[in-house]
Protein backbone atom coordinates (compact mmCIF):
# COMPACT_ATOMS: atom_id res chain seq x y z
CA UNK A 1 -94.83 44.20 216.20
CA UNK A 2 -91.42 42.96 214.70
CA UNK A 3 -91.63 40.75 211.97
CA UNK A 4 -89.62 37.35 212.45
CA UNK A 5 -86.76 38.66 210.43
CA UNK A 6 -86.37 41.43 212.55
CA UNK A 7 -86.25 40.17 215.81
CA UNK A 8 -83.29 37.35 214.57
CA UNK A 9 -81.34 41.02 213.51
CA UNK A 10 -82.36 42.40 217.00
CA UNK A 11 -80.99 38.62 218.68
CA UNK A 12 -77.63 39.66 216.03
CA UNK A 13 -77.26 42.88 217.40
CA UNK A 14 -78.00 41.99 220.55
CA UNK A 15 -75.14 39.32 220.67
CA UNK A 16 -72.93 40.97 219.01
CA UNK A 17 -72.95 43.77 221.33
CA UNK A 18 -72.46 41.31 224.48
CA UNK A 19 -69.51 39.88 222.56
CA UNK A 20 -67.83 43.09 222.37
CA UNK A 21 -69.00 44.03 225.78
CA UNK A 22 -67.19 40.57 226.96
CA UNK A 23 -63.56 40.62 224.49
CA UNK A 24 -63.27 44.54 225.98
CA UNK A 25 -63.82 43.53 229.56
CA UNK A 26 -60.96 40.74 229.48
CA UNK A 27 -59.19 42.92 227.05
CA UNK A 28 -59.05 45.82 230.28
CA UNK A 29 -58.89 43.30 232.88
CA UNK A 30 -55.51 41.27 231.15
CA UNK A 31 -53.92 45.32 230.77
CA UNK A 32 -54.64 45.90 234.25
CA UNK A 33 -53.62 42.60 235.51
CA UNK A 34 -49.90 43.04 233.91
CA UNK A 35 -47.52 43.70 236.50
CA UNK A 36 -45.04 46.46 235.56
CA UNK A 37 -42.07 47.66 237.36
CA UNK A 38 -44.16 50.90 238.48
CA UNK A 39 -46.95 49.16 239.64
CA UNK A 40 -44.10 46.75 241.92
CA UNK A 41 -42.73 49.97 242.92
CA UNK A 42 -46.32 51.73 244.31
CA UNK A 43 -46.58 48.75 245.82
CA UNK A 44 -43.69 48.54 248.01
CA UNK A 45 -43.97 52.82 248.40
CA UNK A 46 -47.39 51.73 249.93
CA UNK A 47 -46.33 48.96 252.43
CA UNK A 48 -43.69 50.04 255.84
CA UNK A 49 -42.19 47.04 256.08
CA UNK A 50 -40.85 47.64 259.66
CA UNK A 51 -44.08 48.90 261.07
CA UNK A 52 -45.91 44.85 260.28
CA UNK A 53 -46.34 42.07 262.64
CA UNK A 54 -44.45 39.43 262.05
CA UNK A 55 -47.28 37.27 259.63
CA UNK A 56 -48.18 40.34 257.89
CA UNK A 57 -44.31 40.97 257.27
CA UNK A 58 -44.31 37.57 255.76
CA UNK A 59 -47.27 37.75 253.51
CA UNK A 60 -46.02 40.83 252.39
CA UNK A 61 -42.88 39.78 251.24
CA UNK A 62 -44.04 36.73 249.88
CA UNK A 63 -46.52 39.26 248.01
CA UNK A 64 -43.43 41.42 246.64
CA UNK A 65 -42.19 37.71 245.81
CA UNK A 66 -44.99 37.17 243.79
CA UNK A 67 -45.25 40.28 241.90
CA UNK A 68 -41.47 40.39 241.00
CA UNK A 69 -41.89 36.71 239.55
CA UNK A 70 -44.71 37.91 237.24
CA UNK A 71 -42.62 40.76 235.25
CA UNK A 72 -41.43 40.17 232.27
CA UNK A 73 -37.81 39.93 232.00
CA UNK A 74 -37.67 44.20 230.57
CA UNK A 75 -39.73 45.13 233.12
CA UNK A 76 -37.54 43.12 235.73
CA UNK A 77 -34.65 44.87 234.11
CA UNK A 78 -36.40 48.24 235.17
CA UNK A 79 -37.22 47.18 238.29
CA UNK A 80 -33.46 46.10 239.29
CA UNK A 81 -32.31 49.61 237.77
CA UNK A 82 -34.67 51.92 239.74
CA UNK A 83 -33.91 49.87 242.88
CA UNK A 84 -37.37 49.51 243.57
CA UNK A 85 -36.76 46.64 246.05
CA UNK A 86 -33.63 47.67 248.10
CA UNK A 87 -35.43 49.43 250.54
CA UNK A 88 -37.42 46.73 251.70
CA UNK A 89 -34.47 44.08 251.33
CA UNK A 90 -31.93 45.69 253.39
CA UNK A 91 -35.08 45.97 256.15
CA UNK A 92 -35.15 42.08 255.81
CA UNK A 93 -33.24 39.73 258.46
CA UNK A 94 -31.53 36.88 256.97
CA UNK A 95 -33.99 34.52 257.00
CA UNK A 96 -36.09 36.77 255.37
CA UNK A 97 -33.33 37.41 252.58
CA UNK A 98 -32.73 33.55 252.50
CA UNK A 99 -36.40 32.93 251.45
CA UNK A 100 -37.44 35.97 249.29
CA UNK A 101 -33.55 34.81 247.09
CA UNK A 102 -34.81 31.49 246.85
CA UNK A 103 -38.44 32.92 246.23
CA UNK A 104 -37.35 34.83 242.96
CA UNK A 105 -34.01 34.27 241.49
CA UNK A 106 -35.37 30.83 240.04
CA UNK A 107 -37.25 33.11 237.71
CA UNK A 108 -34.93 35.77 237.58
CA UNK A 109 -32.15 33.30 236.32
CA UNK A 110 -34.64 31.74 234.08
CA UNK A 111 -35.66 35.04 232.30
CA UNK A 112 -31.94 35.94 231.81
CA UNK A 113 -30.95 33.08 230.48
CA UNK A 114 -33.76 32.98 227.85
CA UNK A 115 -33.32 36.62 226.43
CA UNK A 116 -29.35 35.67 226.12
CA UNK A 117 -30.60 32.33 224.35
CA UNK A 118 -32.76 34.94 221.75
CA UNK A 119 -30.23 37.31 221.26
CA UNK A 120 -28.35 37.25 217.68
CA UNK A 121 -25.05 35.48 217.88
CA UNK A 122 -23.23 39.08 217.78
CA UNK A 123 -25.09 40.51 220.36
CA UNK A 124 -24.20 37.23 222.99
CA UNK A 125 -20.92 37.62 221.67
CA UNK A 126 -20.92 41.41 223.11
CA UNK A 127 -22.71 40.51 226.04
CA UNK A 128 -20.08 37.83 226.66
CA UNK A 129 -17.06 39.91 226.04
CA UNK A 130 -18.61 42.82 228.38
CA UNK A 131 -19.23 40.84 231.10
CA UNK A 132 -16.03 39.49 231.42
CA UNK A 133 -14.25 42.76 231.27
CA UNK A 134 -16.44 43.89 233.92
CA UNK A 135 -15.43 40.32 236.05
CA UNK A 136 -11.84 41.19 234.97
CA UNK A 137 -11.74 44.67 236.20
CA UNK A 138 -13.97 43.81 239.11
CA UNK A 139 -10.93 41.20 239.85
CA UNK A 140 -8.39 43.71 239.55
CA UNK A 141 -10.06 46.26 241.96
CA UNK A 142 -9.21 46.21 245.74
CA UNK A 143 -12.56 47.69 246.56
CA UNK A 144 -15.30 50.53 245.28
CA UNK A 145 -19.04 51.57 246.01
CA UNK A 146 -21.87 49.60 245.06
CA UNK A 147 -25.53 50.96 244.72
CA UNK A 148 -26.69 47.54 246.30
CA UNK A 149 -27.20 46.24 249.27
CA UNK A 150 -24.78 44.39 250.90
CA UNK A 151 -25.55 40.50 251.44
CA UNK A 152 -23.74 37.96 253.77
CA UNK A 153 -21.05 35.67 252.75
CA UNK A 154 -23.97 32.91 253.40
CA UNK A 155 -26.63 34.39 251.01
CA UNK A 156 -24.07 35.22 248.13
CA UNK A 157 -22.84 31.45 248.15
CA UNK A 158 -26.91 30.80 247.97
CA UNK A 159 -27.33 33.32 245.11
CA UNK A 160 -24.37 31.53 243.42
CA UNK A 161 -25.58 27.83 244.12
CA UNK A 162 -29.62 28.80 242.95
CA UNK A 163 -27.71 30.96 239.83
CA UNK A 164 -25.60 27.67 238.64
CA UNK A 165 -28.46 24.95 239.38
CA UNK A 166 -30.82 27.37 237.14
CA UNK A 167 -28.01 27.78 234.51
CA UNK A 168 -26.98 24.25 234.38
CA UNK A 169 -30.90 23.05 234.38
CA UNK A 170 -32.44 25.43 232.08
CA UNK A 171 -29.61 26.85 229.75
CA UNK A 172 -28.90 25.07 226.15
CA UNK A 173 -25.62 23.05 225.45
CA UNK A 174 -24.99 25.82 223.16
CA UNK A 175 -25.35 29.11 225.85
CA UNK A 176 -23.38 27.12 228.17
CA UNK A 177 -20.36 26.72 226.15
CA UNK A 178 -20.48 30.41 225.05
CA UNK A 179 -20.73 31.16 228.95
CA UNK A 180 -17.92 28.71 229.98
CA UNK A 181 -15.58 31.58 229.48
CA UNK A 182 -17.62 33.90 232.08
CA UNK A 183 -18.18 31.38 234.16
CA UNK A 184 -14.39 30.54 234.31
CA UNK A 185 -13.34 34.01 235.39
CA UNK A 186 -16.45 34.09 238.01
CA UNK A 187 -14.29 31.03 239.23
CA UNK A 188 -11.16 33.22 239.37
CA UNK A 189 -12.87 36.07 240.83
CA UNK A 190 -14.45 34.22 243.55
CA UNK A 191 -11.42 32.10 244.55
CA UNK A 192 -9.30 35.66 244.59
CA UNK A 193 -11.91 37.26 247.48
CA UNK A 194 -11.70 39.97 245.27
CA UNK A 195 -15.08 40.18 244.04
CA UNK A 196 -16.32 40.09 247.40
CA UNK A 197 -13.82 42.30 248.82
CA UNK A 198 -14.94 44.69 246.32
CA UNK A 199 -18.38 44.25 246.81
């Protein structure tokens, strides 16, 4: 028979191992739960979009919704560069586009604008000065390929109008002066038709 002291370092143990058993379970389950820009991309690999009915179609893009809104901003980086997405978008009819823009550039906008606000100062300025030579010689160009899909006039004035609310609601006084200048020659660009044209 255990003596009293014993059994209280049994009970230790005991706990001790449940406690571990516990922190590693949630420690596996948070990993798992991460979305990452391969896991968004299995996922839309695993789902024909044009063989759905019409409610699965929309829980399924309201899924991809979901999971795009829950990478971090690197990870939504990767996902935009791999073009994990573009498949199912340019499958979408323009009500579907409408919704799944207004579904996840709120957060895209949001992310953006927070890793320019925690950049150093010389690193914004850089970002600053390459995006406007990009606007400038996007300006200057009649037309050229693009590796995305094409939107409508309609959701391009949406991305603009969600992009500016977002900017103007969740950016500092401070990132939106240093953007004024970008902003500016977006205003030039879009008032040419060039941008578009180009697109």
């Amino acid at each position: 028979m255990l003596s009293q002291r014993q059994r209280a370092v049994a009970w230790a143990g005991a706990a001790l191992a449940g406690i571990w058993i516990v922190a590693l379970s949630g420690y596996w389950i948070a990993r798992n739960a991460k979305m990452t820009a391969e896991k968004l991309a299995a996922f839309v690999a695993s789902v024909d979009l044009s063989k759905l009915s019409a409610a699965e179609r929309a829980k399924a893009i309201r899924d991809l919704a979901d999971k795009i809104n829950k990478l971090p901003y690197e990870e939504r980086q990767r996902m935009r560069a791999d073009g994990s997405g573009d498949r199912w978008f340019e499958q979408m009819t323009e009500e579907e586009k409408g919704q799944f823009i207004e579904a996840t550039m709120p957060t895209g906008f949001k992310q953006m604008i927070s890793a320019f606000e925690e950049m150093p100062e010389d690193k914004r300025r850089r970002a600053i000065d390459g995006a406007l030579k990009r606007l400038r010689e996007a300006r200057a160009e009649v037309g050229g390929p693009t590796n995305r899909p094409p939107i409508s006039p309609e959701l391009e004035a949406k991305v603009r109008t969600i992009g500016l609310k977002t900017f103007y609601s969740q950016s500092s006084a401070q990132t939106k002066a240093e953007l004024a200048p970008v902003l500016e020659e977006l205003q030039r660009a879009m008032e040419s038709g060039r941008l578009q044209r180009g697109r």
